[in-house]
N, C-alpha and C. Protein backbone atom coordinates (compact mmCIF):
# COMPACT_ATOMS: atom_id res chain seq x y z
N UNK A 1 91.65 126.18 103.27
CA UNK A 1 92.50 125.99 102.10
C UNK A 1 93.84 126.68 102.35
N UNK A 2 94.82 125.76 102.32
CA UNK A 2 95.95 126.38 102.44
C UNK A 2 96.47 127.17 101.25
N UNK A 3 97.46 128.07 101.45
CA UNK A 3 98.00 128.84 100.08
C UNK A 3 98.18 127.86 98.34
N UNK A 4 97.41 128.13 97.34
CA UNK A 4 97.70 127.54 96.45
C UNK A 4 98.37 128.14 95.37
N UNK A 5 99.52 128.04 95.02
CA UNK A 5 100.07 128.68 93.71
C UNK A 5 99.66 128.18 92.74
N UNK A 6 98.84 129.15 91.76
CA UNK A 6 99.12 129.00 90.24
C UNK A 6 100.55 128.64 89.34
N UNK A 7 100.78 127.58 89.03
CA UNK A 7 101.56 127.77 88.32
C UNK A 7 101.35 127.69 86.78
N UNK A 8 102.11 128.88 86.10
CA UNK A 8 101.90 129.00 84.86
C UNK A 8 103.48 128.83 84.24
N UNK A 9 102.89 128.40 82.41
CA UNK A 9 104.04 127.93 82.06
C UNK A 9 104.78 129.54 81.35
N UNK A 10 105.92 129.33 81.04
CA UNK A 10 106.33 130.72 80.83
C UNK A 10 106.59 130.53 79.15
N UNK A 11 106.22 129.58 78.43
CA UNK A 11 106.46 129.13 76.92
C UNK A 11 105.80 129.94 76.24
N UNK A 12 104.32 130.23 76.68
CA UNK A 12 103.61 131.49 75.97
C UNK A 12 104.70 132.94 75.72
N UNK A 13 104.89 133.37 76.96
CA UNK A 13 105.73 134.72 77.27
C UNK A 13 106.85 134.22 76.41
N UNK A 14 108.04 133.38 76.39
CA UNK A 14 109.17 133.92 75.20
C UNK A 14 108.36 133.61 73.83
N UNK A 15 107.68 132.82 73.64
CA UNK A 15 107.30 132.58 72.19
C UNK A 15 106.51 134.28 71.90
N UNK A 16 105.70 134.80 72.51
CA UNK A 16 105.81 136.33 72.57
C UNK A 16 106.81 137.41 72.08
N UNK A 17 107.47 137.39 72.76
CA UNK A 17 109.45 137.88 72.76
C UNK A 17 110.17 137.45 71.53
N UNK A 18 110.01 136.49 71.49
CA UNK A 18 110.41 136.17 70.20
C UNK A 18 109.64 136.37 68.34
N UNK A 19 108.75 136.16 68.78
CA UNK A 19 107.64 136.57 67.76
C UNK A 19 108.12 138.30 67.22
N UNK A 20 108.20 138.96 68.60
CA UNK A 20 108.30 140.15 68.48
C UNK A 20 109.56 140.76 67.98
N UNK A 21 110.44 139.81 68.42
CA UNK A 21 111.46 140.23 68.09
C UNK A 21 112.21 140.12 66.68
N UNK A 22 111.24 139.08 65.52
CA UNK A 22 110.69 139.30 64.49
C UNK A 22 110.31 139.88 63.94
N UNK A 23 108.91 140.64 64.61
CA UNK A 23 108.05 141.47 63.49
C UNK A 23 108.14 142.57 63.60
N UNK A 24 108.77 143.61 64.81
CA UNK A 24 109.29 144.71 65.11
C UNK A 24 109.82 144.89 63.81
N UNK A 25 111.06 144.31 64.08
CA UNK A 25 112.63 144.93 63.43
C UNK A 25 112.26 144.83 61.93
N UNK A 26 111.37 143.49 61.37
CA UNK A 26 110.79 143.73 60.08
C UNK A 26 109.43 144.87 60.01
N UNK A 27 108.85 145.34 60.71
CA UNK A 27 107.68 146.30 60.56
C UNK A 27 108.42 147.69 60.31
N UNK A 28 109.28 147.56 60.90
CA UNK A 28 109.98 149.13 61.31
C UNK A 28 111.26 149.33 60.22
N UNK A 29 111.64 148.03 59.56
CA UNK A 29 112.38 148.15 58.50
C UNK A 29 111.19 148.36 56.86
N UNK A 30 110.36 148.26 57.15
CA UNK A 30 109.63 148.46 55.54
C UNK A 30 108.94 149.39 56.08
N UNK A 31 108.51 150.32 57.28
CA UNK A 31 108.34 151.70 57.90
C UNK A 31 109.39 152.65 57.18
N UNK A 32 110.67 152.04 57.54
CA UNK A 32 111.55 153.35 56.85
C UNK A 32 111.76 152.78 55.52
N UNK A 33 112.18 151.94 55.31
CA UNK A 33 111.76 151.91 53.93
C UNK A 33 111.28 152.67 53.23
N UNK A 34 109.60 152.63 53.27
CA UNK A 34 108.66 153.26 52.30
C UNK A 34 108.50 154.59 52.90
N UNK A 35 109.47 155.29 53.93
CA UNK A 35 109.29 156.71 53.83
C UNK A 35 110.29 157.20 53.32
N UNK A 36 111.54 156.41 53.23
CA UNK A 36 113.14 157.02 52.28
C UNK A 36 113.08 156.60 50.81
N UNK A 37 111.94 156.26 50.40
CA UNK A 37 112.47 156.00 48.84
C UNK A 37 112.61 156.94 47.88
N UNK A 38 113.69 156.43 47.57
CA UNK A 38 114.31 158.14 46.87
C UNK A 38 113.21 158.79 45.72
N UNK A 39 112.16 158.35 45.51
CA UNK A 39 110.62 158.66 44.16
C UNK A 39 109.96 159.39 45.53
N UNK A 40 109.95 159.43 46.78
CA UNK A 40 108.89 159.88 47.50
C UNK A 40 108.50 158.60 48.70
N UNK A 41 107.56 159.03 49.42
CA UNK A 41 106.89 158.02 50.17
C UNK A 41 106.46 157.07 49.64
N UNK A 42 106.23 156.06 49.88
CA UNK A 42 105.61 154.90 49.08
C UNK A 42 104.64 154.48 50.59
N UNK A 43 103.28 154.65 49.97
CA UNK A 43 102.36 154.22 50.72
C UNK A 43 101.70 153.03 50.82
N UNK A 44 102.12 151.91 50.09
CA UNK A 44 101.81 150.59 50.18
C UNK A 44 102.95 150.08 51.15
N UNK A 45 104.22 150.58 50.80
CA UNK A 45 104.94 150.41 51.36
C UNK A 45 104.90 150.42 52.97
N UNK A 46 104.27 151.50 53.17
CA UNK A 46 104.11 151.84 54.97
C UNK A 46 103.04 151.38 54.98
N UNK A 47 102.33 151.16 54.17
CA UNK A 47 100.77 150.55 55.02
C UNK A 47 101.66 148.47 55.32
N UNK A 48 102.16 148.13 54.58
CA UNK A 48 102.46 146.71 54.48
C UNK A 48 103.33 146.97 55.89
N UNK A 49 104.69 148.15 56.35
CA UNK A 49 105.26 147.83 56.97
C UNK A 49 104.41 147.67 58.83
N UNK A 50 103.57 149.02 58.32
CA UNK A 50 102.91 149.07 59.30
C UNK A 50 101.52 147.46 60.26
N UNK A 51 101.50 146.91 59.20
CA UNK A 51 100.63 146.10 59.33
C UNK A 51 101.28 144.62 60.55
N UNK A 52 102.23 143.76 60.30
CA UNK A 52 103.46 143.54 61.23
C UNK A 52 103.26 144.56 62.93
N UNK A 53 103.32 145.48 62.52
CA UNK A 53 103.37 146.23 63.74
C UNK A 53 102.26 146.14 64.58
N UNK A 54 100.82 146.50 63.68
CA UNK A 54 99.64 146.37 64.40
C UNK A 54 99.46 145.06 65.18
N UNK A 55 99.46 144.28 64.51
CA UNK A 55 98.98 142.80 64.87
C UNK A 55 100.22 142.58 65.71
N UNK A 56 101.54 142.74 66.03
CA UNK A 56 102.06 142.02 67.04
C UNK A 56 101.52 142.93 68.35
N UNK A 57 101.21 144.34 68.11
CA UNK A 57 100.27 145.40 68.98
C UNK A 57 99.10 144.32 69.86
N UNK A 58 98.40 143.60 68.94
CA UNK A 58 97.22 143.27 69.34
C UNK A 58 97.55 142.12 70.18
N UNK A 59 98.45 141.33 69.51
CA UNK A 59 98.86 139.76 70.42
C UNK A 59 99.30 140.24 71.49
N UNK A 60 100.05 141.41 71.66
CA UNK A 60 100.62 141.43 73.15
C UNK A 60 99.81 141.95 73.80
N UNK A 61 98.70 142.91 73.28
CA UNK A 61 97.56 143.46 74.43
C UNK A 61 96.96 142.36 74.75
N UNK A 62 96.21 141.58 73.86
CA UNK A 62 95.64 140.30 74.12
C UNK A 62 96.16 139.57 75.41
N UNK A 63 97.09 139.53 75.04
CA UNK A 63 98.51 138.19 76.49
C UNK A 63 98.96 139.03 77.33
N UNK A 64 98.90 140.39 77.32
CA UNK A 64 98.95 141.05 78.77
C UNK A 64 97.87 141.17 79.52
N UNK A 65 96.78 141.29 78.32
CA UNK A 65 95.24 141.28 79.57
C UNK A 65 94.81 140.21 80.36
N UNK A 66 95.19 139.00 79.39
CA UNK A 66 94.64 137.62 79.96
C UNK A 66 96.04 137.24 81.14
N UNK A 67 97.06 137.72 81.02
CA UNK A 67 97.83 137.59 82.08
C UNK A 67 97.37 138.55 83.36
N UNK A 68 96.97 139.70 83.11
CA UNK A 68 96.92 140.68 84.92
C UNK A 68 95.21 139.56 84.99
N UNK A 69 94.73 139.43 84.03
CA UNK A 69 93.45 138.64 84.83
C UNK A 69 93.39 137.16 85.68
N UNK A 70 94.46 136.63 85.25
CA UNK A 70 94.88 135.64 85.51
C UNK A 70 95.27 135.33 87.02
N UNK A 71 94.84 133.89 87.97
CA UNK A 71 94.88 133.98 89.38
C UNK A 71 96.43 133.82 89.35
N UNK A 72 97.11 134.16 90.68
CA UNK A 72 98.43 134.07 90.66
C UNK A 72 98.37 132.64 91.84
N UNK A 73 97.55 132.70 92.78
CA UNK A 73 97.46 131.93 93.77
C UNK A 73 96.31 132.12 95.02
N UNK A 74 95.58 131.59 95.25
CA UNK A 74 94.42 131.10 96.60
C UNK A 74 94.85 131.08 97.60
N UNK A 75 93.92 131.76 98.73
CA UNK A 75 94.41 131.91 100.20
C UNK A 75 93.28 131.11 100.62
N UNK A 76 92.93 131.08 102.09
CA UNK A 76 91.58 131.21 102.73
C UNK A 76 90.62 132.32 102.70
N UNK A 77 91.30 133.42 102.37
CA UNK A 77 90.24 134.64 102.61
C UNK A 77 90.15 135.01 101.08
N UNK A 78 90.92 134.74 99.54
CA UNK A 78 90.48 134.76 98.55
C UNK A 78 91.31 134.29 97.64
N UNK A 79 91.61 135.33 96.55
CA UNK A 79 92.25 135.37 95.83
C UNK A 79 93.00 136.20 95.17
N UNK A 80 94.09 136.29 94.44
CA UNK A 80 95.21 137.37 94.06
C UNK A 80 95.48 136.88 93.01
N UNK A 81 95.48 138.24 92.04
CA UNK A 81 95.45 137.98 90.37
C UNK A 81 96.87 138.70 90.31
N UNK A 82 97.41 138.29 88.81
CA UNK A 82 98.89 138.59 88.49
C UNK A 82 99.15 139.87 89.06
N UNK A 83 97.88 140.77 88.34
CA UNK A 83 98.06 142.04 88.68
C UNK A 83 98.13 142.89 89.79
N UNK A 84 98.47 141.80 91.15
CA UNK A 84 98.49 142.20 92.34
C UNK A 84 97.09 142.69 93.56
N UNK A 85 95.81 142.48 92.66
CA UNK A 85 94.89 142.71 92.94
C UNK A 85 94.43 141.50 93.95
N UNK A 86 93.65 141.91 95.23
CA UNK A 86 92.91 140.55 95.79
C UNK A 86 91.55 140.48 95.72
N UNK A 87 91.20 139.64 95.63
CA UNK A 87 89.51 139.51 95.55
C UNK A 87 88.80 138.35 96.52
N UNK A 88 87.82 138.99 97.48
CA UNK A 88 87.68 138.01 98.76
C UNK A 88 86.74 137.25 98.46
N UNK A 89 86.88 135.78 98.97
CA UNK A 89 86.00 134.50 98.72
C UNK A 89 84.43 135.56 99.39
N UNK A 90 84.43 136.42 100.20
CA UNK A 90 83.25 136.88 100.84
C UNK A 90 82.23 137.23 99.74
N UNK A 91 83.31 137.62 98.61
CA UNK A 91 82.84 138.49 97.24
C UNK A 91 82.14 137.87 96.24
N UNK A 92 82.45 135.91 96.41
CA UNK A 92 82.37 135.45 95.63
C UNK A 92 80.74 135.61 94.98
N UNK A 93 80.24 134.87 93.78
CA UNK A 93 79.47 135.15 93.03
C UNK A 93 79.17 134.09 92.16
N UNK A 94 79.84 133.52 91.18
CA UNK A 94 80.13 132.44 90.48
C UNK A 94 81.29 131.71 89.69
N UNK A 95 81.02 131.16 89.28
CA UNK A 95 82.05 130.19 88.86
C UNK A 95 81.47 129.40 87.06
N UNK A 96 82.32 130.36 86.25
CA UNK A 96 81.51 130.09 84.61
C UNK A 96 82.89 129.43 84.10
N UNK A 97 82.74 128.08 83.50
CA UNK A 97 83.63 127.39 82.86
C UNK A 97 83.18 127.85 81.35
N UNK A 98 83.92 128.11 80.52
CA UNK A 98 83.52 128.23 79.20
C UNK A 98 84.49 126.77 78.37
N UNK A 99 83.61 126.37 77.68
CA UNK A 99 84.20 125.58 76.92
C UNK A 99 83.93 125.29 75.23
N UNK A 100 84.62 124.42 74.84
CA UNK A 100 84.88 124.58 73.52
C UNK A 100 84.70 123.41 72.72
N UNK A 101 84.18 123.02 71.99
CA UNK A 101 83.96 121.74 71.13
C UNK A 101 85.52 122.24 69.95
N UNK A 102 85.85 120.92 69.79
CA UNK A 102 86.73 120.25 69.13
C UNK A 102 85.94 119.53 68.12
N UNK A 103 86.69 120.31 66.67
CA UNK A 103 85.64 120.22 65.21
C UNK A 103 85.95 118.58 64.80
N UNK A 104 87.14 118.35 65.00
CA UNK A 104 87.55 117.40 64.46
C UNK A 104 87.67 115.82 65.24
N UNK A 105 87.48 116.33 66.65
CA UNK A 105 87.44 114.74 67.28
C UNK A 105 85.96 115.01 67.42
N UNK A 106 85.27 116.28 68.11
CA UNK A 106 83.82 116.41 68.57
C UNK A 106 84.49 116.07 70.31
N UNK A 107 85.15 116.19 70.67
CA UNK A 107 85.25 116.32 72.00
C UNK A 107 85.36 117.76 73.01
N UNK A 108 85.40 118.14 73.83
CA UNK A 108 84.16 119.70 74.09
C UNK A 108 85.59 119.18 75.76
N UNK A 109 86.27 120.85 75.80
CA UNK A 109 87.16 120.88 76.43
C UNK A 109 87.18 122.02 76.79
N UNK A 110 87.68 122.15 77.62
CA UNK A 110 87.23 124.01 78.83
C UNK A 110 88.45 125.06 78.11
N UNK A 111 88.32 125.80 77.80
CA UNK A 111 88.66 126.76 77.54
C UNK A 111 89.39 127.65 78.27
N UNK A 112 88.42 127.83 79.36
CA UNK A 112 88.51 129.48 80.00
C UNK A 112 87.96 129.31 81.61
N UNK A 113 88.01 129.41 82.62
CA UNK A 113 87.32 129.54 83.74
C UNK A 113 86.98 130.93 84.55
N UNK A 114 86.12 131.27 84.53
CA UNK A 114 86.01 132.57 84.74
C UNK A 114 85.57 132.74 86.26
N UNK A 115 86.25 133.06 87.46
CA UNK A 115 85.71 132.94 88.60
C UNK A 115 84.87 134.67 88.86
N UNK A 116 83.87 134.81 88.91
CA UNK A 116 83.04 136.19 89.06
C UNK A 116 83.02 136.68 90.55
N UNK A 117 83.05 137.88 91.10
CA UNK A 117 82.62 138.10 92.58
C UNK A 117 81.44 139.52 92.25
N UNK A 118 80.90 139.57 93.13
CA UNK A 118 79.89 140.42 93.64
C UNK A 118 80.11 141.84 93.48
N UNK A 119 81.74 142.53 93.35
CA UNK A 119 82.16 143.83 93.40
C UNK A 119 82.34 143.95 91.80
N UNK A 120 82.13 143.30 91.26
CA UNK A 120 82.27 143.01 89.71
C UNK A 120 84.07 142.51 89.43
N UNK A 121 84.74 142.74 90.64
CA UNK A 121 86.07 141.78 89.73
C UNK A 121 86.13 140.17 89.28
N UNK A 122 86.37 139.58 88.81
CA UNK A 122 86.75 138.98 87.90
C UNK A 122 88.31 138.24 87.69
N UNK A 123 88.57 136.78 87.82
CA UNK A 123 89.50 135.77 87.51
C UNK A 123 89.75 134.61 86.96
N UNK A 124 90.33 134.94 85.81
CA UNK A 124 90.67 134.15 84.84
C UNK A 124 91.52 132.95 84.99
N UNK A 125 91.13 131.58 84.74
CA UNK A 125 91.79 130.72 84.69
C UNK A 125 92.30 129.75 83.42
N UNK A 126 93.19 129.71 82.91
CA UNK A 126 93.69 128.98 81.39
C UNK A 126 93.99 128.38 81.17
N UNK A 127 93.83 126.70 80.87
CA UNK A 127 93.86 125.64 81.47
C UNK A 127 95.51 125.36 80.39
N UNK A 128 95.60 125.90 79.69
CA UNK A 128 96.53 124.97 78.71
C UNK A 128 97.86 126.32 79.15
N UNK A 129 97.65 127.08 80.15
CA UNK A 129 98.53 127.61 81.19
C UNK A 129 99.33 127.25 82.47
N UNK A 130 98.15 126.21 82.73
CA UNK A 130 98.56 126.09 84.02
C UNK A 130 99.05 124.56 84.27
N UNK A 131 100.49 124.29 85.05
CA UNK A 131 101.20 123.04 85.11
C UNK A 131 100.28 122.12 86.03
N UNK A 132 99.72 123.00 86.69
CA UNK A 132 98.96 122.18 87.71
C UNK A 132 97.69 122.75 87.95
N UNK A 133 97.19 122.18 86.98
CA UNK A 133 95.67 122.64 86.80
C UNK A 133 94.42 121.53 87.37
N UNK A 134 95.30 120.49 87.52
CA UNK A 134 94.09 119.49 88.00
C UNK A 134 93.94 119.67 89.80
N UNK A 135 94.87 120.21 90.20
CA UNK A 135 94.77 121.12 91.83
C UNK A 135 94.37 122.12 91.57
N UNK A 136 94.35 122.84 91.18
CA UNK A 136 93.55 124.05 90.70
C UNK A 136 92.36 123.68 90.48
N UNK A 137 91.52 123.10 89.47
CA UNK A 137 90.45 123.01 89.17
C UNK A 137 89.78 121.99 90.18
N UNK A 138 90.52 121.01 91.13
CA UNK A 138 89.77 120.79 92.51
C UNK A 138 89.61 121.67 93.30
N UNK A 139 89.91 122.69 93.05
CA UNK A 139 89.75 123.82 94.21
C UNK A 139 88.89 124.84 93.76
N UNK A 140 88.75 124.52 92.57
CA UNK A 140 87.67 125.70 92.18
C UNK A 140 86.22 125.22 92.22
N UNK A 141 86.01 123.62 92.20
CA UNK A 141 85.29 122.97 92.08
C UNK A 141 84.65 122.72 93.37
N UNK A 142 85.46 123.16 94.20
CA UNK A 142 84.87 123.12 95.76
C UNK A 142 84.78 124.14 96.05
N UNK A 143 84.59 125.44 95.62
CA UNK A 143 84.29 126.81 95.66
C UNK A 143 82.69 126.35 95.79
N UNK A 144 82.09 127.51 97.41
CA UNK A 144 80.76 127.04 97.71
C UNK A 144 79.81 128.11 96.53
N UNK A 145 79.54 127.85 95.88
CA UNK A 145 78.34 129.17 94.69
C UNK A 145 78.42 128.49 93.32
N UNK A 146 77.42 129.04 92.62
CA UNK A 146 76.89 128.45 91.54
C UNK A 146 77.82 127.85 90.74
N UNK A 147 77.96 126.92 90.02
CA UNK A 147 79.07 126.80 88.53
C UNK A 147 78.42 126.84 87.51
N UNK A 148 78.31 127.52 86.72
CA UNK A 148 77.95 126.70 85.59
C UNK A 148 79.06 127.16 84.24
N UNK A 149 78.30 125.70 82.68
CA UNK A 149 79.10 125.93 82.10
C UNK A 149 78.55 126.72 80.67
N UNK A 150 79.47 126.69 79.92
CA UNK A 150 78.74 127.65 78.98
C UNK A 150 79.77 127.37 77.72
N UNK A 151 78.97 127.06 76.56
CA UNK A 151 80.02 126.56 75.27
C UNK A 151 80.08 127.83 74.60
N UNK A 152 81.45 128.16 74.00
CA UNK A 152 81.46 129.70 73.26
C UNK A 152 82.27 129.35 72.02
């Protein structure tokens, strides 16, 4: 197998940036807010401003984890995740597609690909990430070890 790049789309990451750049400047404006009001603190106040803050907290831990897990690109000898990490085909282990039923057509579509190795690392693949996922997922599909799938 010659070198394969992942390519991922970068629409997630500014819609991120931008999101944030939203709920910051409003979290942190009803933050001071409800600690300058001239009666005292106002604690609905900071709990509301604070709340904005948490949750854009969580979306970006969320989309930074699933990004360092994420493959960057395939060699012959393995693989290399965003996070600069390699993990050797020697290592490999399995290959778990997770997928997802669709409430409203009833049609059942992959989710998640989880490539497993033997040292316990772990690579994530995201299909509604990747521009070229149908080379990708021939190549994972010819990965020699178990596949299986699994609805979540």
């Amino acid at each position: 197998m010659k070198r394969l790049e992942v390519r991922t789309s970068r629409l997630q990451f500014i819609m991120l940036v931008l999101v944030g750049l939203f709920m910051v400047p409003l979290g942190l404006l009803l933050v001071v807010n409800g600690l300058t009001k001239g009666s005292g603190p106002s604690l609905s106040m900071l709990m509301i401003g604070l709340m904005p803050l948490l949750i854009y907290g969580v979306v970006a831990w969320l989309f930074l984890r699933a990004y360092r897990r994420s493959a960057r690109y395939f060699t012959d000898e393995g693989l290399v995740l965003n996070d600069g990490k390699s993990l050797a085909w020697a290592d490999l282990s399995r290959v778990v597609e997770q997928t997802r039923l669709n409430r409203v057509t009833g049609a059942t579509f992959i989710w998640r690909i989880e490539i497993h190795f033997k040292n316990g690392g772990e690579a994530w693949l995201l299909p509604t990430k990747i521009s070229n996922f149908s080379e990708v997922y021939a190549a994972v599909r010819s990965l020699p070890c178990e596949q299986t799938e699994v609805r979540v």
